[in-house]
Protein backbone atom coordinates (compact mmCIF):
# COMPACT_ATOMS: atom_id res chain seq x y z
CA UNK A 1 0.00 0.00 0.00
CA UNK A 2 1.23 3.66 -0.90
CA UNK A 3 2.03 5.55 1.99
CA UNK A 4 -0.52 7.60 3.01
CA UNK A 5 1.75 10.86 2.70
CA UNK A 6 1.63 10.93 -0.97
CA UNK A 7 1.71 14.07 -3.04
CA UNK A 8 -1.18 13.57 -4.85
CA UNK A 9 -4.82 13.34 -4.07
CA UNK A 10 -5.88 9.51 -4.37
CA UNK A 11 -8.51 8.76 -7.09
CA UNK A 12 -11.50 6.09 -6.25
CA UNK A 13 -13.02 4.76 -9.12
CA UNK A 14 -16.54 3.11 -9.25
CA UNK A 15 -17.64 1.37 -12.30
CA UNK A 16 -21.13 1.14 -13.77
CA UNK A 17 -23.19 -2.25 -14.22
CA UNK A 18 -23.05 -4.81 -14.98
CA UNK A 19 -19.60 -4.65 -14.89
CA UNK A 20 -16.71 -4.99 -12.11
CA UNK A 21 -13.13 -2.95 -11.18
CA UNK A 22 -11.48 -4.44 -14.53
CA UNK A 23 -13.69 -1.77 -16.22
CA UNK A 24 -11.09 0.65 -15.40
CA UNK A 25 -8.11 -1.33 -15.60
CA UNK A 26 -6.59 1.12 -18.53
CA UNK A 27 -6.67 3.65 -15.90
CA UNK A 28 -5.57 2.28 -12.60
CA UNK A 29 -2.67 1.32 -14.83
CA UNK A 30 -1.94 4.73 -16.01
CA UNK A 31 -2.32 6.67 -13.00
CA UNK A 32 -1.31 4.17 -9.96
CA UNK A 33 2.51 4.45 -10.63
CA UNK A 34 1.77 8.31 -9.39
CA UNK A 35 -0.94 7.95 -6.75
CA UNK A 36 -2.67 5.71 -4.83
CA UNK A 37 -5.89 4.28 -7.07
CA UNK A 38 -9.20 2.49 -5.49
CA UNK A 39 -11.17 0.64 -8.33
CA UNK A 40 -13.52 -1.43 -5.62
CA UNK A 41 -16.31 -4.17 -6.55
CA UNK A 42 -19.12 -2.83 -5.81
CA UNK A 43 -21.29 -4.72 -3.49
CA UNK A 44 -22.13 -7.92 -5.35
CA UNK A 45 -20.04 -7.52 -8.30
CA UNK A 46 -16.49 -8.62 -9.17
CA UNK A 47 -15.10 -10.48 -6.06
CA UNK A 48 -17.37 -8.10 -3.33
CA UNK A 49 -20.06 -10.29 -1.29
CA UNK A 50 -23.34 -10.41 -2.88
CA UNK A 51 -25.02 -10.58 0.54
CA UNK A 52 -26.81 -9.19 2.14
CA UNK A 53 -28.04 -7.70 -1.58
CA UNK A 54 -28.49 -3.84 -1.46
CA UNK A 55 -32.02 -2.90 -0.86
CA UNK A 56 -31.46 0.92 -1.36
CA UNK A 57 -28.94 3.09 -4.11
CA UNK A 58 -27.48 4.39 -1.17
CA UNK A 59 -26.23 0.89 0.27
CA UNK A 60 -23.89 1.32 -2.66
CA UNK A 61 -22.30 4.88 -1.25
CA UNK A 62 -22.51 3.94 2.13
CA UNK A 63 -20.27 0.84 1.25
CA UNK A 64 -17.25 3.00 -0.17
CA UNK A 65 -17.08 5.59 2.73
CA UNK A 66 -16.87 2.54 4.72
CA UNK A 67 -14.16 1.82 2.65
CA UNK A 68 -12.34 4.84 2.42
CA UNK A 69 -12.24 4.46 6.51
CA UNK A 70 -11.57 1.81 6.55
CA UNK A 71 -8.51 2.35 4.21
CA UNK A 72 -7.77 5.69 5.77
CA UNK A 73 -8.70 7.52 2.25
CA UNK A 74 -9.85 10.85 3.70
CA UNK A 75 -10.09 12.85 0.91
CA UNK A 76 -9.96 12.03 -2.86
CA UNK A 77 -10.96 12.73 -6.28
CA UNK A 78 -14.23 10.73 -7.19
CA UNK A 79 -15.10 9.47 -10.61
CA UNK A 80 -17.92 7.11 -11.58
CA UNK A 81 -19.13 5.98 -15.23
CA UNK A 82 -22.58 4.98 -15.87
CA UNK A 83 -24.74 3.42 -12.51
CA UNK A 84 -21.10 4.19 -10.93
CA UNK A 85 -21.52 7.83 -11.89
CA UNK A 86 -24.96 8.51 -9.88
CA UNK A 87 -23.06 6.51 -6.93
CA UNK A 88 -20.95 9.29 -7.26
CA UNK A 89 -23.50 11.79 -7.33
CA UNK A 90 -24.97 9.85 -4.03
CA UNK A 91 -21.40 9.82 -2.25
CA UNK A 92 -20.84 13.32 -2.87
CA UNK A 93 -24.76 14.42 -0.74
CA UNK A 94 -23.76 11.95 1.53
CA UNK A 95 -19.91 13.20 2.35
CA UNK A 96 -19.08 16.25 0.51
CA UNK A 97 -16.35 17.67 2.72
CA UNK A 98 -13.93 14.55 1.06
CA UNK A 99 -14.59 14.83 -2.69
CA UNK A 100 -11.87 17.12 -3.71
CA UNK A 101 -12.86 16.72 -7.27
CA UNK A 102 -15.92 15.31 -9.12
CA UNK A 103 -15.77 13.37 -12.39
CA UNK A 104 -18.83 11.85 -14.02
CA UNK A 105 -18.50 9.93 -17.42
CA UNK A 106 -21.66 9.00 -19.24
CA UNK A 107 -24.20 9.20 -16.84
CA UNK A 108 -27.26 11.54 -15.68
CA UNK A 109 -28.45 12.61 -12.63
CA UNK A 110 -32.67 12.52 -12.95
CA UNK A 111 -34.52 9.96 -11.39
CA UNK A 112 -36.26 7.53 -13.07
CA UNK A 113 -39.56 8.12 -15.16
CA UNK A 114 -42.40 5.19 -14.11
CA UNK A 115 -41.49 3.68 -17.51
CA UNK A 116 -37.65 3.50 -16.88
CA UNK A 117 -38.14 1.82 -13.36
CA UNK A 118 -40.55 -0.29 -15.06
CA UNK A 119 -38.04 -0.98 -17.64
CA UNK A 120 -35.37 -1.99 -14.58
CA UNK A 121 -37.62 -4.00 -12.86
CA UNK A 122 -38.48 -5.92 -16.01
CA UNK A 123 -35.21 -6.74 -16.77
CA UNK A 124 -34.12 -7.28 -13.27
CA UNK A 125 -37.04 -10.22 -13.71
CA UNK A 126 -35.48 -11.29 -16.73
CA UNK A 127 -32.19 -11.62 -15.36
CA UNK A 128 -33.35 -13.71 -12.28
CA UNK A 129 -35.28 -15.91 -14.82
CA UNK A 130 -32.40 -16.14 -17.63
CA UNK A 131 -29.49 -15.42 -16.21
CA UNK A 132 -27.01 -12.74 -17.75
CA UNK A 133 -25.89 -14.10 -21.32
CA UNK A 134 -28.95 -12.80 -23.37
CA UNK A 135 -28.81 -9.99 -21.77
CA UNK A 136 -25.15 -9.35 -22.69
CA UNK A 137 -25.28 -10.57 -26.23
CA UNK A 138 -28.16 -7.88 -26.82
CA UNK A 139 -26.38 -4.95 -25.29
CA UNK A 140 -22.79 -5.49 -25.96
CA UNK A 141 -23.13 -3.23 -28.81
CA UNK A 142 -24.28 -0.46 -27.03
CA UNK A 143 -22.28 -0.48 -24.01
CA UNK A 144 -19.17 -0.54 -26.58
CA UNK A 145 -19.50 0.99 -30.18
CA UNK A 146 -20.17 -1.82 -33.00
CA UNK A 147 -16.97 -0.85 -34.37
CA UNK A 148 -15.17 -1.11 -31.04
CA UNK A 149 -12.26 -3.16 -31.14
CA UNK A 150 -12.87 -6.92 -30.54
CA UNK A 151 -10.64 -6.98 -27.07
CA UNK A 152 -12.69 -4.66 -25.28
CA UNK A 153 -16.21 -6.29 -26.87
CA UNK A 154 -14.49 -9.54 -25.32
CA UNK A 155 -14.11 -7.88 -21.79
CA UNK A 156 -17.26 -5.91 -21.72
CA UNK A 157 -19.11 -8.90 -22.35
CA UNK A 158 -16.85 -11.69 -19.70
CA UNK A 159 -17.59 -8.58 -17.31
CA UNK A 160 -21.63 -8.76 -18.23
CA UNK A 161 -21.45 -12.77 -18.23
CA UNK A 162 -19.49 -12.90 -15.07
CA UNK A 163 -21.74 -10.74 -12.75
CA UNK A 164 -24.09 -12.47 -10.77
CA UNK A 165 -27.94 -12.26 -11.92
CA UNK A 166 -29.43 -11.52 -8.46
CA UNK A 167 -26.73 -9.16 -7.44
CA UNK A 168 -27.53 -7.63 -10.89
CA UNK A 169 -31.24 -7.41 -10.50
CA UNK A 170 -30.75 -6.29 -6.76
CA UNK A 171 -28.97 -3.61 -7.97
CA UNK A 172 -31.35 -2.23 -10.87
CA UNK A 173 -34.40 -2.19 -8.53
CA UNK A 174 -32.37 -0.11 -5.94
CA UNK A 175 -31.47 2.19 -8.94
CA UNK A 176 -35.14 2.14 -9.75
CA UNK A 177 -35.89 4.27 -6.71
CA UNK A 178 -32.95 6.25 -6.82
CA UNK A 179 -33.06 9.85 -6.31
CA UNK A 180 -33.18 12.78 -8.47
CA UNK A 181 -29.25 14.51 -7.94
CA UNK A 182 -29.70 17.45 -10.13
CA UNK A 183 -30.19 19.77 -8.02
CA UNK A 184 -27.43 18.27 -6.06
CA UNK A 185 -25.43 18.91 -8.76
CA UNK A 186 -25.87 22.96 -8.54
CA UNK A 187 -24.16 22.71 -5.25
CA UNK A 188 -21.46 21.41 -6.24
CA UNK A 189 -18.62 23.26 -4.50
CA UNK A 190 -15.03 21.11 -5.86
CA UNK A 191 -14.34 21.32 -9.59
CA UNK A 192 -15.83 18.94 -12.11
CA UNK A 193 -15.25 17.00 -15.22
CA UNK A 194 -18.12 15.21 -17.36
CA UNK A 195 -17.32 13.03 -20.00
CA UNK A 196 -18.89 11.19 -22.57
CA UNK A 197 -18.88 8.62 -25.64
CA UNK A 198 -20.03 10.80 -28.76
CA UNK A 199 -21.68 7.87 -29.70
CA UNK A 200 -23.42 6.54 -26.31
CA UNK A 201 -27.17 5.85 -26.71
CA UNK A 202 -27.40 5.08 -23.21
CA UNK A 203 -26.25 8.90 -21.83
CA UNK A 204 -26.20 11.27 -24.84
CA UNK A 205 -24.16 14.18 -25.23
CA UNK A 206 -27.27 16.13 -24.58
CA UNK A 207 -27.50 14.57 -21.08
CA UNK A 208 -23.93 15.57 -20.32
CA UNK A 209 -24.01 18.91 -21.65
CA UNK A 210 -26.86 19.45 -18.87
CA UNK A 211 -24.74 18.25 -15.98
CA UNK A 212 -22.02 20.97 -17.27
CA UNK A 213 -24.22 23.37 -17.35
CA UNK A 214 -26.11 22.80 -14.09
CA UNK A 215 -22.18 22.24 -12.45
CA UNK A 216 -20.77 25.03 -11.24
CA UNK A 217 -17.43 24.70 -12.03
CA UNK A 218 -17.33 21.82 -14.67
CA UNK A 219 -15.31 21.12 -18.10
CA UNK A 220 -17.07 18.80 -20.44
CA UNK A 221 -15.03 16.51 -22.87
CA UNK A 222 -16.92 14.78 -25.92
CA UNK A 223 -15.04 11.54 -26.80
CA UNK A 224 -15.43 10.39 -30.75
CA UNK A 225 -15.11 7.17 -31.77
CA UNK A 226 -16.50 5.60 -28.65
CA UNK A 227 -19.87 4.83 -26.60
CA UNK A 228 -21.01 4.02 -23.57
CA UNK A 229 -17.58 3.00 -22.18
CA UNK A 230 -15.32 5.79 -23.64
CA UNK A 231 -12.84 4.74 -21.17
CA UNK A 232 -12.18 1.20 -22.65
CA UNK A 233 -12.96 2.25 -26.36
CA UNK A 234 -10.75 5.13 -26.05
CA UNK A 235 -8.69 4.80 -23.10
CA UNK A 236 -5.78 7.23 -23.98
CA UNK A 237 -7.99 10.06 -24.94
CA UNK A 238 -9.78 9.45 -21.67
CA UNK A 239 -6.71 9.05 -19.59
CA UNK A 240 -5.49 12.27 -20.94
CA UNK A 241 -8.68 14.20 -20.51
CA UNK A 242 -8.37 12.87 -17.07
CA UNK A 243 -4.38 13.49 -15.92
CA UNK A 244 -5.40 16.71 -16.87
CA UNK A 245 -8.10 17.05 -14.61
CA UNK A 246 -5.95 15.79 -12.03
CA UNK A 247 -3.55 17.97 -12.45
CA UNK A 248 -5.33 20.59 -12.11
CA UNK A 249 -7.20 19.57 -8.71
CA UNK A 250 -4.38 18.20 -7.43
């Protein structure tokens, strides 16, 4: 473990779903040499216990500030893609005073419409009743562009595959009754950066150019050539946008 007197601010990483720390393995590679990196499983992904399964979105932030206690983390720069995004958003109403800088990659901050938690629950059903391979053959080609290179289709989907159906389907009917963190997001007191895929169908530009513009102090970066995962698709465009970012908080 990196001592804890380091000269630069640590970075925690949450990924999305259905996915696991891996997601950002292009980064923790990248920046780690420099500063200490947290890229946890998120409670019932990856190698994190699936039980007891989260009942609320918050379990989710109230996990990693456990965590960061428990790892002595007291202040950090917080980034989140996707699901892991909004558990950003939650972490940062929930223990502002740490986040020393925010960063939120294809993701939005409104709750979900009846339809859209309809939509979760559905497929949290299906997931419980199939299991996660359909599910992951029928996305794969959003999450990553079609013309994403076949390496990072492979991971995305052993990611999807791997995850564990009622840990999945836990987690989308907590995110169901998630919140609304936009006007959260107008509060925001520690600098910003919002990123996306130009070609994410999930979180459109348009839903990221919102976020900047509610932010108070944000930069937005548009990333061609990528979707949902702009990290993975185009992870030396997004590690730059990033170390800059960094740099600049600290």
């Amino acid at each position: 473990m990196p001592p804890l007197t380091d000269p630069y601010i640590p970075l925690v990483l949450i990924h999305g779903h259905p996915f696991d720390h891996t997601m950002w393995t292009p980064q923790t590679e990248a920046f780690s040499p420099a500063r200490r990196v947290l890229a946890p499983d998120l409670r019932g992904y990856g190698r994190s216990p699936s039980t007891p399964a989260v009942t609320r979105f918050s379990d989710f932030a109230a996990d990693l500030e456990a965590l960061l206690d428990e790892a002595e983390v007291e202040t950090f720069v917080l980034a989140g893609l996707s699901m892991g995004g909004q558990i950003a958003m939650d972490c940062y109403g929930r223990f502002p005073g740490r986040v020393r800088g925010l960063v939120l990659a294809d993701t939005f901050p409104a709750a979900d419409t009846p339809e859209a938690a309809r939509t979760r629950n559905t497929t949290a059903d299906r997931l419980l009743r199939e299991g996660m391979r359909g599910y992951a053959d029928e996305v794969l080609e959003r999450m990553v562009a079609p013309y994403a290179d076949p390496e990072v289709k492979a991971h995305v989907h052993r990611m999807m595959t791997a995850t564990d159906p009622e840990s999945a389907a836990a987690a989308l009917r907590a995110r169901a009754q998630r919140p609304d963190y936009r006007d959260l997001l107008t509060r925001v007191s520690v600098p910003a950066l919002v990123v996306v895929g130009a070609d994410d169908t999930y979180t459109p530009v348009a839903d990221a150019e919102a976020m900047h513009a509610a932010l108070p102090n944000s930069t937005l970066h548009v990333i061609g050539g990528a979707a949902h995962l702009p990290n993975l698709e185009r992870p030396e465009e997004f590690n730059g946008i990033l170390g800059e970012f960094l740099a600049h908080v600290g």
